[in-house]
PDB file of N, CA and C in Angstrom:
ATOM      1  N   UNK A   1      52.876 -73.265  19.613  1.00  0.00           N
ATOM      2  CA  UNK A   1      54.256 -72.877  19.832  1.00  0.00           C
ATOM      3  C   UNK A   1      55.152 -74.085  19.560  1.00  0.00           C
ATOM      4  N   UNK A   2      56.026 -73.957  18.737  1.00  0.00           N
ATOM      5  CA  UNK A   2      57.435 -74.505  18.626  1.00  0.00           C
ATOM      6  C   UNK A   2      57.959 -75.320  19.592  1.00  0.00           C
ATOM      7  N   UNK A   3      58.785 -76.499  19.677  1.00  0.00           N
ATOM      8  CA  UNK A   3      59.269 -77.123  20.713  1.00  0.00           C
ATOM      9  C   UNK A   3      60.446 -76.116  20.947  1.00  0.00           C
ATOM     10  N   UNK A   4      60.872 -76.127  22.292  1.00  0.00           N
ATOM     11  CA  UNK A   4      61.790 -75.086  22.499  1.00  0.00           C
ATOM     12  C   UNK A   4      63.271 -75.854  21.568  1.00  0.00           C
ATOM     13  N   UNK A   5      63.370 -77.005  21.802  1.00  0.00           N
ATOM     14  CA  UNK A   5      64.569 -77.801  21.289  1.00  0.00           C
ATOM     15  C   UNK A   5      64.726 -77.900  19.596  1.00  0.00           C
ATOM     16  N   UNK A   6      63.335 -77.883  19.214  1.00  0.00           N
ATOM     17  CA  UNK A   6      63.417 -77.408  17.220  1.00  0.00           C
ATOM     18  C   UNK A   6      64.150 -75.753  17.219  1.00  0.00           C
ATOM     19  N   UNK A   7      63.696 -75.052  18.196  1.00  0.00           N
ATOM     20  CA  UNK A   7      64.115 -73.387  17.758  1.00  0.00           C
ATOM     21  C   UNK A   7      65.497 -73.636  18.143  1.00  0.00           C
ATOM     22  N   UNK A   8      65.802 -74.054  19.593  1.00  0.00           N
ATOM     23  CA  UNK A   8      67.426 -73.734  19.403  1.00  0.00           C
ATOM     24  C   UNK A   8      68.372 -74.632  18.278  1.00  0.00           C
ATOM     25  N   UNK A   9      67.458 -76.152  18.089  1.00  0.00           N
ATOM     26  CA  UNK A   9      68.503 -76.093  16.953  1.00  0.00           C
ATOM     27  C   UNK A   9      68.731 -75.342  15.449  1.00  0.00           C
ATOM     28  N   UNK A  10      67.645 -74.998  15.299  1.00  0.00           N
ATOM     29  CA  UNK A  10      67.664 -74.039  14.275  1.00  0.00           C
ATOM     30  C   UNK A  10      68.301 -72.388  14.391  1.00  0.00           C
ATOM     31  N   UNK A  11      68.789 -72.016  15.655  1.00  0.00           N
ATOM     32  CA  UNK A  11      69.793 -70.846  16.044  1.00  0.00           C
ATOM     33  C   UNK A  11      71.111 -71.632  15.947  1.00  0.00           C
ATOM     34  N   UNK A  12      71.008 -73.157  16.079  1.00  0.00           N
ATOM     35  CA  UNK A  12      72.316 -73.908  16.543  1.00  0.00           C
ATOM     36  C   UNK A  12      72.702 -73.216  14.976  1.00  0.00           C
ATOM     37  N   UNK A  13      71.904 -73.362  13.812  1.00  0.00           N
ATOM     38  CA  UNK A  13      72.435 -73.867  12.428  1.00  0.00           C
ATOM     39  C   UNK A  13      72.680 -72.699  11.790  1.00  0.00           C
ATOM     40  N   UNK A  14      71.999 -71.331  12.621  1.00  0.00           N
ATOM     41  CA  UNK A  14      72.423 -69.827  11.896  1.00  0.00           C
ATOM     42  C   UNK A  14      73.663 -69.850  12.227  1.00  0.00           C
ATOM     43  N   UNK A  15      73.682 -70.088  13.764  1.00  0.00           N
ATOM     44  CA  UNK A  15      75.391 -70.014  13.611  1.00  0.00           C
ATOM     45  C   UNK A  15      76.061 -70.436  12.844  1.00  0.00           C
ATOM     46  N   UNK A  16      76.281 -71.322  13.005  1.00  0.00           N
ATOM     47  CA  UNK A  16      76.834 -72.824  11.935  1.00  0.00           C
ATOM     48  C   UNK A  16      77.532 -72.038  10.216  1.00  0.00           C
ATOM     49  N   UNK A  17      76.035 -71.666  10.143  1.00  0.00           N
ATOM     50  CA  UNK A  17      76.114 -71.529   8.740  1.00  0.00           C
ATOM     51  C   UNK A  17      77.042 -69.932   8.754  1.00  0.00           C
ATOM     52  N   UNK A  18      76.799 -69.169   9.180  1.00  0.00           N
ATOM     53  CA  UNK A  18      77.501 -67.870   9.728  1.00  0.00           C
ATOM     54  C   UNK A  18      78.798 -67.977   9.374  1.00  0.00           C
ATOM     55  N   UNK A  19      79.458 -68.837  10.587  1.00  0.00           N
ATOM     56  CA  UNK A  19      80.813 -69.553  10.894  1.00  0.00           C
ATOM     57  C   UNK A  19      81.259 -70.058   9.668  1.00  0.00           C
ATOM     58  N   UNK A  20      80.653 -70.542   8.497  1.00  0.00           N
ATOM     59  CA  UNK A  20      81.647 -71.326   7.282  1.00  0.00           C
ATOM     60  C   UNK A  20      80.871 -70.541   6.079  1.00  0.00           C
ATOM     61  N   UNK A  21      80.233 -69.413   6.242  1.00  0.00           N
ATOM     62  CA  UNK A  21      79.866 -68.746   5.086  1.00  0.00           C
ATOM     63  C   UNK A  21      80.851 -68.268   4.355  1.00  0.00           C
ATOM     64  N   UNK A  22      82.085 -67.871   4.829  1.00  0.00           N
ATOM     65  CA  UNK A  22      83.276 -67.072   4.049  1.00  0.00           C
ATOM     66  C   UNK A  22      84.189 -68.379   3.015  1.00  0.00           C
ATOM     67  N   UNK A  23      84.041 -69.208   3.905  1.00  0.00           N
ATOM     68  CA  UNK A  23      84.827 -70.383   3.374  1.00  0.00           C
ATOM     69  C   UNK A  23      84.291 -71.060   2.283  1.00  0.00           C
ATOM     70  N   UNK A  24      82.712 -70.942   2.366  1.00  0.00           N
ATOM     71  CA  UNK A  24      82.014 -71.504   1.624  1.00  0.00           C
ATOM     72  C   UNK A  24      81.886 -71.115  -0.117  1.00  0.00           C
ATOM     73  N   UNK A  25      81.612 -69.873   0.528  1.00  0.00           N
ATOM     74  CA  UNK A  25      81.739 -68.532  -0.693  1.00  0.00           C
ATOM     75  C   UNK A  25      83.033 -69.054  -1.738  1.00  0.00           C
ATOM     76  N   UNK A  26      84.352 -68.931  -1.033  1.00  0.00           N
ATOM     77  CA  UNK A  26      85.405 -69.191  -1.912  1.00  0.00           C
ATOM     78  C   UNK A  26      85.645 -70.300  -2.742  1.00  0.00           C
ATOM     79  N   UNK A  27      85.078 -71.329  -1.852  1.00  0.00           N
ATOM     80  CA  UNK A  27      84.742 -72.740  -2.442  1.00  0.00           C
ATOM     81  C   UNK A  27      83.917 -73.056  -3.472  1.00  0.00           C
ATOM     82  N   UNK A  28      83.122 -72.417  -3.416  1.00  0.00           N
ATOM     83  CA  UNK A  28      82.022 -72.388  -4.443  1.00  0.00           C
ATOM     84  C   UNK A  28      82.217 -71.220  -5.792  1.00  0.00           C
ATOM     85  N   UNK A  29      83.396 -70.343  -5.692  1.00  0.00           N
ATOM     86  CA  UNK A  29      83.811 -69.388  -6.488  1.00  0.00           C
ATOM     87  C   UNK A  29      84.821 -70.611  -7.088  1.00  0.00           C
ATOM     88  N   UNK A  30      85.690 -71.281  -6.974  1.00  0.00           N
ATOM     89  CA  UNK A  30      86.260 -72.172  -7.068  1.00  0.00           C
ATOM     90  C   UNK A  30      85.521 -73.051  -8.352  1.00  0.00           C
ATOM     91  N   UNK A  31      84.971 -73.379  -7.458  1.00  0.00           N
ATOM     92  CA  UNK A  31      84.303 -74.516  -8.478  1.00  0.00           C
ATOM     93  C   UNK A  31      83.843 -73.985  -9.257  1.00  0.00           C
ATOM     94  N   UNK A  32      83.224 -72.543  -9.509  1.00  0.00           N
ATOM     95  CA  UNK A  32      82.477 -71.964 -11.085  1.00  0.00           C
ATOM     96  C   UNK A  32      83.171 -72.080 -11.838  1.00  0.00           C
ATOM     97  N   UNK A  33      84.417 -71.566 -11.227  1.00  0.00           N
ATOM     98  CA  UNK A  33      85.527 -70.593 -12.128  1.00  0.00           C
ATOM     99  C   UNK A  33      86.208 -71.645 -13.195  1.00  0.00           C
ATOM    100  N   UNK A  34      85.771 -71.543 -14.526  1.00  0.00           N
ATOM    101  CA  UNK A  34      86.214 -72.708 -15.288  1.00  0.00           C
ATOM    102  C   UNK A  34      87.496 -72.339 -16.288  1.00  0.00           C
ATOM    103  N   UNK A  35      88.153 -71.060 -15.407  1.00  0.00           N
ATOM    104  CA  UNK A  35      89.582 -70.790 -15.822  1.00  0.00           C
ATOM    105  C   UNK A  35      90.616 -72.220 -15.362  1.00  0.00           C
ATOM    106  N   UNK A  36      90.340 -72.171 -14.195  1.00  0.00           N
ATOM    107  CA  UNK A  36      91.048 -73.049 -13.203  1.00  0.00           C
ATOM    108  C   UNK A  36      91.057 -74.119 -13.599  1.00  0.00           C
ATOM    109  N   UNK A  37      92.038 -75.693 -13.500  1.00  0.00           N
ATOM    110  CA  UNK A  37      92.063 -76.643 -13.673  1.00  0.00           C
ATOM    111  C   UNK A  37      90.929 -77.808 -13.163  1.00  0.00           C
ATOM    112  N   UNK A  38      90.701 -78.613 -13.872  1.00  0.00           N
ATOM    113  CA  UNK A  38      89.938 -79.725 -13.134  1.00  0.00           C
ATOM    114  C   UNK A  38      90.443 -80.130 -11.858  1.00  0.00           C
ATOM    115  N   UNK A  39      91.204 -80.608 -11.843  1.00  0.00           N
ATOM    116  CA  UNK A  39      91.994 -80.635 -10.001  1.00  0.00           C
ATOM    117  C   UNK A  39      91.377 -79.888  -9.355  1.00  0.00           C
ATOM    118  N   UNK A  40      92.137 -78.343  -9.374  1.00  0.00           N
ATOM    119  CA  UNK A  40      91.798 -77.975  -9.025  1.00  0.00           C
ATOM    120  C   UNK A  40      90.210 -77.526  -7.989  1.00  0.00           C
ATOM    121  N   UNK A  41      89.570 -77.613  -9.277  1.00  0.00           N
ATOM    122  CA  UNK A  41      87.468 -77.965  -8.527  1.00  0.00           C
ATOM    123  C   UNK A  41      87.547 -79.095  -7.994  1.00  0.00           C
ATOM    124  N   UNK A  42      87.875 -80.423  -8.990  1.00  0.00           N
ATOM    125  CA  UNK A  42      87.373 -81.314  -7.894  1.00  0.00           C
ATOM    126  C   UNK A  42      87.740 -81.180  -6.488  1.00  0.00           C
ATOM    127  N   UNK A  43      89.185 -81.122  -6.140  1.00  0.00           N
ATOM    128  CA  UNK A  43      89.326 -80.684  -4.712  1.00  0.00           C
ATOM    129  C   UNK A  43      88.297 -79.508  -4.021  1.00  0.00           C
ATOM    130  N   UNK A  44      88.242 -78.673  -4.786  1.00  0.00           N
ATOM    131  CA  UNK A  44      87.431 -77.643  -3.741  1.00  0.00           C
ATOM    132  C   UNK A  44      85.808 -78.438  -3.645  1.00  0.00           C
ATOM    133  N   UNK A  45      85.583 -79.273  -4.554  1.00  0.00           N
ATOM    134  CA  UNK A  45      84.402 -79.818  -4.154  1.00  0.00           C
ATOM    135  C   UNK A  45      84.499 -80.848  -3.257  1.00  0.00           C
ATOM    136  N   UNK A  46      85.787 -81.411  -3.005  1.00  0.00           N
ATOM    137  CA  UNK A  46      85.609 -82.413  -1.778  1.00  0.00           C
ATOM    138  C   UNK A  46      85.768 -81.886  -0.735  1.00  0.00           C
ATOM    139  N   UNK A  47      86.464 -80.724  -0.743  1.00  0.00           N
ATOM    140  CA  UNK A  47      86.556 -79.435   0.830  1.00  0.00           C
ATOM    141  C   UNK A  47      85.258 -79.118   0.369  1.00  0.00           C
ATOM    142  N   UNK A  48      84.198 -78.434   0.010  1.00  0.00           N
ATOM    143  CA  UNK A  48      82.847 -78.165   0.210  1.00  0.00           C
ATOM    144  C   UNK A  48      82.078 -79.352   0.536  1.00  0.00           C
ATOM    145  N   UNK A  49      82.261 -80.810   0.504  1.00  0.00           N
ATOM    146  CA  UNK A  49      81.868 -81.922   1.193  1.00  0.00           C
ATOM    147  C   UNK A  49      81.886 -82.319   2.386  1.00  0.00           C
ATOM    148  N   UNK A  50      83.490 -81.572   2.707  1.00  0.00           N
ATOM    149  CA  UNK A  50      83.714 -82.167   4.464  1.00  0.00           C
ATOM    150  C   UNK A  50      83.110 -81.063   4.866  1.00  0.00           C
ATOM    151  N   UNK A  51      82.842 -80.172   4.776  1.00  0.00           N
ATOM    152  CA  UNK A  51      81.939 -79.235   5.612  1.00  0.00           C
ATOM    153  C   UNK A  51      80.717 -79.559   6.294  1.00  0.00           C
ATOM    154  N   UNK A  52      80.422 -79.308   7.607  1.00  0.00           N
ATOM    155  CA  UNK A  52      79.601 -80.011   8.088  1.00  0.00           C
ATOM    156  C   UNK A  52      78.068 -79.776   7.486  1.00  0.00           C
ATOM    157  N   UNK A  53      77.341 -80.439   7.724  1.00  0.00           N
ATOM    158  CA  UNK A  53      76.182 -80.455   6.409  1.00  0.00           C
ATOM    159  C   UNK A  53      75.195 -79.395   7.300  1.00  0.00           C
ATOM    160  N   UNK A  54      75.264 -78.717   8.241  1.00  0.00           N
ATOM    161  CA  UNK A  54      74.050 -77.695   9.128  1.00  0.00           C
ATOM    162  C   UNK A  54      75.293 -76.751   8.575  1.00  0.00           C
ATOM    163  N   UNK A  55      76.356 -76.676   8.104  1.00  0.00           N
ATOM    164  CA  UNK A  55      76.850 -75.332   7.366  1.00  0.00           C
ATOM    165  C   UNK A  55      76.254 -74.668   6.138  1.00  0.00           C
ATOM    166  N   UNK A  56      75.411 -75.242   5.153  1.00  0.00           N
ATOM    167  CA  UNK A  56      74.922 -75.259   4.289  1.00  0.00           C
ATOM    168  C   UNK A  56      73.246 -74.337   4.822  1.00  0.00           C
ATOM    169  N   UNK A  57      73.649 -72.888   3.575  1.00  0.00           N
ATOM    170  CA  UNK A  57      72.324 -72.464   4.270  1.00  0.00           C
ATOM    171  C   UNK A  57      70.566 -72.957   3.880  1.00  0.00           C
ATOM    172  N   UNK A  58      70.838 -73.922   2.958  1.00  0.00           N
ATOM    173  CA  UNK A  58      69.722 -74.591   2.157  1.00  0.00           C
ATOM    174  C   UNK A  58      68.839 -75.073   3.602  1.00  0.00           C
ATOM    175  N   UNK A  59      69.669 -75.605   4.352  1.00  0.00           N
ATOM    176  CA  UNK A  59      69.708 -76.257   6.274  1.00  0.00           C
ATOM    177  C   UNK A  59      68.674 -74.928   6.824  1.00  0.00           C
ATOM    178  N   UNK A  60      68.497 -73.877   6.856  1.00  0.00           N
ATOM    179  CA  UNK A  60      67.772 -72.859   7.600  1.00  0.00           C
ATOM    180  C   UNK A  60      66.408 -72.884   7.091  1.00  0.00           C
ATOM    181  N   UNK A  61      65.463 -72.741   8.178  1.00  0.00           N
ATOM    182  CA  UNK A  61      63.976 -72.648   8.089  1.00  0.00           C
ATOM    183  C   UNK A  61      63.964 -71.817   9.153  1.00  0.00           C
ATOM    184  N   UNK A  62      62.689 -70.430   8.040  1.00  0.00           N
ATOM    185  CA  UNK A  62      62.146 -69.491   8.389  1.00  0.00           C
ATOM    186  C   UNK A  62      61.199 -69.900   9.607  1.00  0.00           C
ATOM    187  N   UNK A  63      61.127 -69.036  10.822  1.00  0.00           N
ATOM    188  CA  UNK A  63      60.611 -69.465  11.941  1.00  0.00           C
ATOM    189  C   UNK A  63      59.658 -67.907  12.300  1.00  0.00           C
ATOM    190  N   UNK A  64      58.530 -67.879  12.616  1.00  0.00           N
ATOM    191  CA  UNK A  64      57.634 -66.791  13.686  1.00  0.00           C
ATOM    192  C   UNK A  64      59.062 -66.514  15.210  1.00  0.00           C
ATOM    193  N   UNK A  65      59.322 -65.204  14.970  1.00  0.00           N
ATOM    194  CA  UNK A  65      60.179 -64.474  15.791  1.00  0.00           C
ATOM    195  C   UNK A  65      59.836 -64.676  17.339  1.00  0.00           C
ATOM    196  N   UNK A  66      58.223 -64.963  17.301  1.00  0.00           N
ATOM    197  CA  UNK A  66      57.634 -65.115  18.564  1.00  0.00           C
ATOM    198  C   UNK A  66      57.070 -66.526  19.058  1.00  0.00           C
ATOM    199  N   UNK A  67      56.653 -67.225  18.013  1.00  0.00           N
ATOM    200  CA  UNK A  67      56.326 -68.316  18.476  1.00  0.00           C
ATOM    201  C   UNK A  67      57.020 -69.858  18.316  1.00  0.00           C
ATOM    202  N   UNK A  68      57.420 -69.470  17.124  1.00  0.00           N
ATOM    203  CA  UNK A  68      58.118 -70.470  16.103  1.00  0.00           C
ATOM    204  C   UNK A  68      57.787 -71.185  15.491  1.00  0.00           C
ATOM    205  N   UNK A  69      56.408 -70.604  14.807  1.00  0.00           N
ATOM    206  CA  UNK A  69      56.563 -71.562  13.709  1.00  0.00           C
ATOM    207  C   UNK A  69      56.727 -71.679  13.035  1.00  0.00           C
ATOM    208  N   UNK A  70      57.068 -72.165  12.025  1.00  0.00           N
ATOM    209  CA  UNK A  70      57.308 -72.688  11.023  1.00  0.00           C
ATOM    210  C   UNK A  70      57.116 -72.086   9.571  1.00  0.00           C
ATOM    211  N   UNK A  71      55.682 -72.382   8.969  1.00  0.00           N
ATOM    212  CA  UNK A  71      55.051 -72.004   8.281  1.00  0.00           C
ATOM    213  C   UNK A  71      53.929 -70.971   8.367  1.00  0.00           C
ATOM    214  N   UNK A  72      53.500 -69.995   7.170  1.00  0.00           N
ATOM    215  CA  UNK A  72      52.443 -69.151   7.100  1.00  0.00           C
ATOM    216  C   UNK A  72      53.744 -67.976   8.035  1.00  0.00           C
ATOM    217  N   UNK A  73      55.259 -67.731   7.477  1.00  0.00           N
ATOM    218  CA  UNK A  73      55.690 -67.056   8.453  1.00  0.00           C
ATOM    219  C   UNK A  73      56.058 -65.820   7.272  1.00  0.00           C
ATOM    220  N   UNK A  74      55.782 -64.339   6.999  1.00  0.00           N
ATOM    221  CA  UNK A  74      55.677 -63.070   6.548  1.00  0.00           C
ATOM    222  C   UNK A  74      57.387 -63.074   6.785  1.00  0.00           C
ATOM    223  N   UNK A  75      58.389 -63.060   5.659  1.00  0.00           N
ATOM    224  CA  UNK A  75      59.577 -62.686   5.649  1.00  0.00           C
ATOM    225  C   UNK A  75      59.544 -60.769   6.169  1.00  0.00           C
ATOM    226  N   UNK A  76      59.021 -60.236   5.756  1.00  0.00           N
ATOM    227  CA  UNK A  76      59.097 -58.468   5.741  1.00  0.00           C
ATOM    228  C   UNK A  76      59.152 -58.401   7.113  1.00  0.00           C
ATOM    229  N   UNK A  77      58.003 -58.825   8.270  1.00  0.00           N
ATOM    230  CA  UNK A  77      57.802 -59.065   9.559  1.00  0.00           C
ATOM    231  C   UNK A  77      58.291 -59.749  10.824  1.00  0.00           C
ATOM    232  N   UNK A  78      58.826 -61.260  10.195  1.00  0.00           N
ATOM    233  CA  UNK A  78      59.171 -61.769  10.989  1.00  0.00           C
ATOM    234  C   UNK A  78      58.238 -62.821  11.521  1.00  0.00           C
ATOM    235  N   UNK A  79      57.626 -62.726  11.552  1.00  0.00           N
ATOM    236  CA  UNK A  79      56.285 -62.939  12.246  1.00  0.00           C
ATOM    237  C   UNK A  79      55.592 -64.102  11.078  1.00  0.00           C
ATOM    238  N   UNK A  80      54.863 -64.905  12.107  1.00  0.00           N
ATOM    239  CA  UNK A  80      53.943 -66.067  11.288  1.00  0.00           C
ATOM    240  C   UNK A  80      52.166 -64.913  11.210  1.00  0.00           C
ATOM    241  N   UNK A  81      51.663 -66.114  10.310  1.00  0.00           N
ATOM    242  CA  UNK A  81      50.311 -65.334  10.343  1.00  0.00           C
ATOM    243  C   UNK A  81      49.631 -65.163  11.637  1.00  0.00           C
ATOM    244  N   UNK A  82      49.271 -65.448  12.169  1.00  0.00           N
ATOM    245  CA  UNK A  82      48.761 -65.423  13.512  1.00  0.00           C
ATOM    246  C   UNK A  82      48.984 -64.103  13.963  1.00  0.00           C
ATOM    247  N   UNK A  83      50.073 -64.221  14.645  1.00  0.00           N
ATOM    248  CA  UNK A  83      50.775 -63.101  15.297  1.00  0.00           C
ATOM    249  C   UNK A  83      50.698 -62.086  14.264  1.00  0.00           C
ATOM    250  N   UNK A  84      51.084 -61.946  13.627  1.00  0.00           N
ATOM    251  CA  UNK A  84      51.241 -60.787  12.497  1.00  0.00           C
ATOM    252  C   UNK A  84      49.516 -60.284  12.477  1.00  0.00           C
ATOM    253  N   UNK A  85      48.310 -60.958  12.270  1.00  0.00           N
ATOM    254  CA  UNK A  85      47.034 -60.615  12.052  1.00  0.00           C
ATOM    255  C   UNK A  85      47.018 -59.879  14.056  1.00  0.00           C
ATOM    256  N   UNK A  86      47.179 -60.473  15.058  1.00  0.00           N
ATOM    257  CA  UNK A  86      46.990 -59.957  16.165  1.00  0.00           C
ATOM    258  C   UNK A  86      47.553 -58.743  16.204  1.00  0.00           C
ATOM    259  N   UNK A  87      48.846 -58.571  16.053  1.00  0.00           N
ATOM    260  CA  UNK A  87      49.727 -57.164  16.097  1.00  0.00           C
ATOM    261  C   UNK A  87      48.923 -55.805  15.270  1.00  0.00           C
ATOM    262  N   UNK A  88      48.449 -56.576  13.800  1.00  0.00           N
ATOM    263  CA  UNK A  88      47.860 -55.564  13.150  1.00  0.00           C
ATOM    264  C   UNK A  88      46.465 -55.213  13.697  1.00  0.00           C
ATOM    265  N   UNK A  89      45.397 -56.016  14.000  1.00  0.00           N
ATOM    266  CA  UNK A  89      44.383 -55.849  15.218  1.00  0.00           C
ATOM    267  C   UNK A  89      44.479 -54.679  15.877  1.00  0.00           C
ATOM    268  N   UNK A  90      45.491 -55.073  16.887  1.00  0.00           N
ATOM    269  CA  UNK A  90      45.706 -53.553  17.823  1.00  0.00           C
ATOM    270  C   UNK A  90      46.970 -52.718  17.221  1.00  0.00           C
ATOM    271  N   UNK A  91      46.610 -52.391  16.105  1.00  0.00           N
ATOM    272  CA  UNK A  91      47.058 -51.814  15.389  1.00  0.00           C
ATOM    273  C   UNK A  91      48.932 -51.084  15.646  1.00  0.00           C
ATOM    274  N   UNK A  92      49.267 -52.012  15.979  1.00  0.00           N
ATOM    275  CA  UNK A  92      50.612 -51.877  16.478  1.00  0.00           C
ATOM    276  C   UNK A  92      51.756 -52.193  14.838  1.00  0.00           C
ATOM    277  N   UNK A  93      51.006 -52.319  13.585  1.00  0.00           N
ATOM    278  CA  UNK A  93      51.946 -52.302  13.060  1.00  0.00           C
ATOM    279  C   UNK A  93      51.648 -51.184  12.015  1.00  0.00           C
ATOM    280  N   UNK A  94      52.359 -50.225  11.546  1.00  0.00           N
ATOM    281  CA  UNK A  94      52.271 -49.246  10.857  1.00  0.00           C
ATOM    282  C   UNK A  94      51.701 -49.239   9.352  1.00  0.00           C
ATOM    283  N   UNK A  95      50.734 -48.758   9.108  1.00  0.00           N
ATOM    284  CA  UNK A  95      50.060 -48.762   7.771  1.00  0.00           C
ATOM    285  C   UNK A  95      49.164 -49.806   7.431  1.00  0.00           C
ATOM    286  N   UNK A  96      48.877 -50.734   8.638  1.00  0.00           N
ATOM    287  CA  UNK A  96      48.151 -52.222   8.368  1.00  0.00           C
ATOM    288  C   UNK A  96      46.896 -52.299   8.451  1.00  0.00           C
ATOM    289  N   UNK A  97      45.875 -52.133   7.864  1.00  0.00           N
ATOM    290  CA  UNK A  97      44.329 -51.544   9.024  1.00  0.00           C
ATOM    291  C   UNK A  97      43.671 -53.024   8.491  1.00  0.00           C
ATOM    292  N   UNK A  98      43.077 -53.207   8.840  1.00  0.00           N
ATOM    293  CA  UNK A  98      41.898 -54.106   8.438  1.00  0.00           C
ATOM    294  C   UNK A  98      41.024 -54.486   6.917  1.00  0.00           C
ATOM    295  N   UNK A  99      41.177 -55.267   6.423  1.00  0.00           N
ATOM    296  CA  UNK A  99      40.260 -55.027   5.401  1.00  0.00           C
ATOM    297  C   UNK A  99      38.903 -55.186   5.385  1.00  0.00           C
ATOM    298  N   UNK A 100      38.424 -54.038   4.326  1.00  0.00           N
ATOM    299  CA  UNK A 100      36.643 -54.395   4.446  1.00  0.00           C
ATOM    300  C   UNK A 100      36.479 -54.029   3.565  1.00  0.00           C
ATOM    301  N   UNK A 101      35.115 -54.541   2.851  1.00  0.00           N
ATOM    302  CA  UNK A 101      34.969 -54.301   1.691  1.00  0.00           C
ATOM    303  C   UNK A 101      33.127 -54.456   1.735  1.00  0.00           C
TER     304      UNK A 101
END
């Protein structure tokens, strides 16, 4: 299991990133847009600089819903391997059976 203090900062940074996603978006539409003047971008790239750097969603790591870890974690599920192989075990997840061969 996860240190409890790695998971909340990593809820700290969904927020985070949440909170300046709209701003971010425009900023970065900004800077594609090569109608617009050079000024123009460079400024929006120094406002996409002062943004605090846990705003950036590159900053988020996928975590086990239950345990937290890290890695070996099933995006569809939620869930790291571990947990995900236990759940399917007692067959608590729909369509998952065991393999045998």
């Amino acid at each position: 299991m996860a240190k409890l203090a790695v998971i909340n900062r990593g809820e700290k940074r969904r927020k985070i990133v949440e909170k300046y996603a709209k701003k971010r978006a425009e900023l970065v539409a900004i800077i594609g847009d090569e109608s617009r003047s050079i000024e123009d971008r460079f400024e929006a790239r120094l406002k996409i600089q002062s943004l605090p750097r846990n705003s950036s969603p590159v900053r988020l790591r996928n975590r086990c819903e239950m345990t937290g870890r890290p890695r070996g974690v099933y995006r569809k599920f939620g869930l790291g391997r571990g947990k995900l192989r236990d759940f399917a075990l007692r067959g608590e997840v729909p369509g998952m059976i065991k393999a045998s061969w």
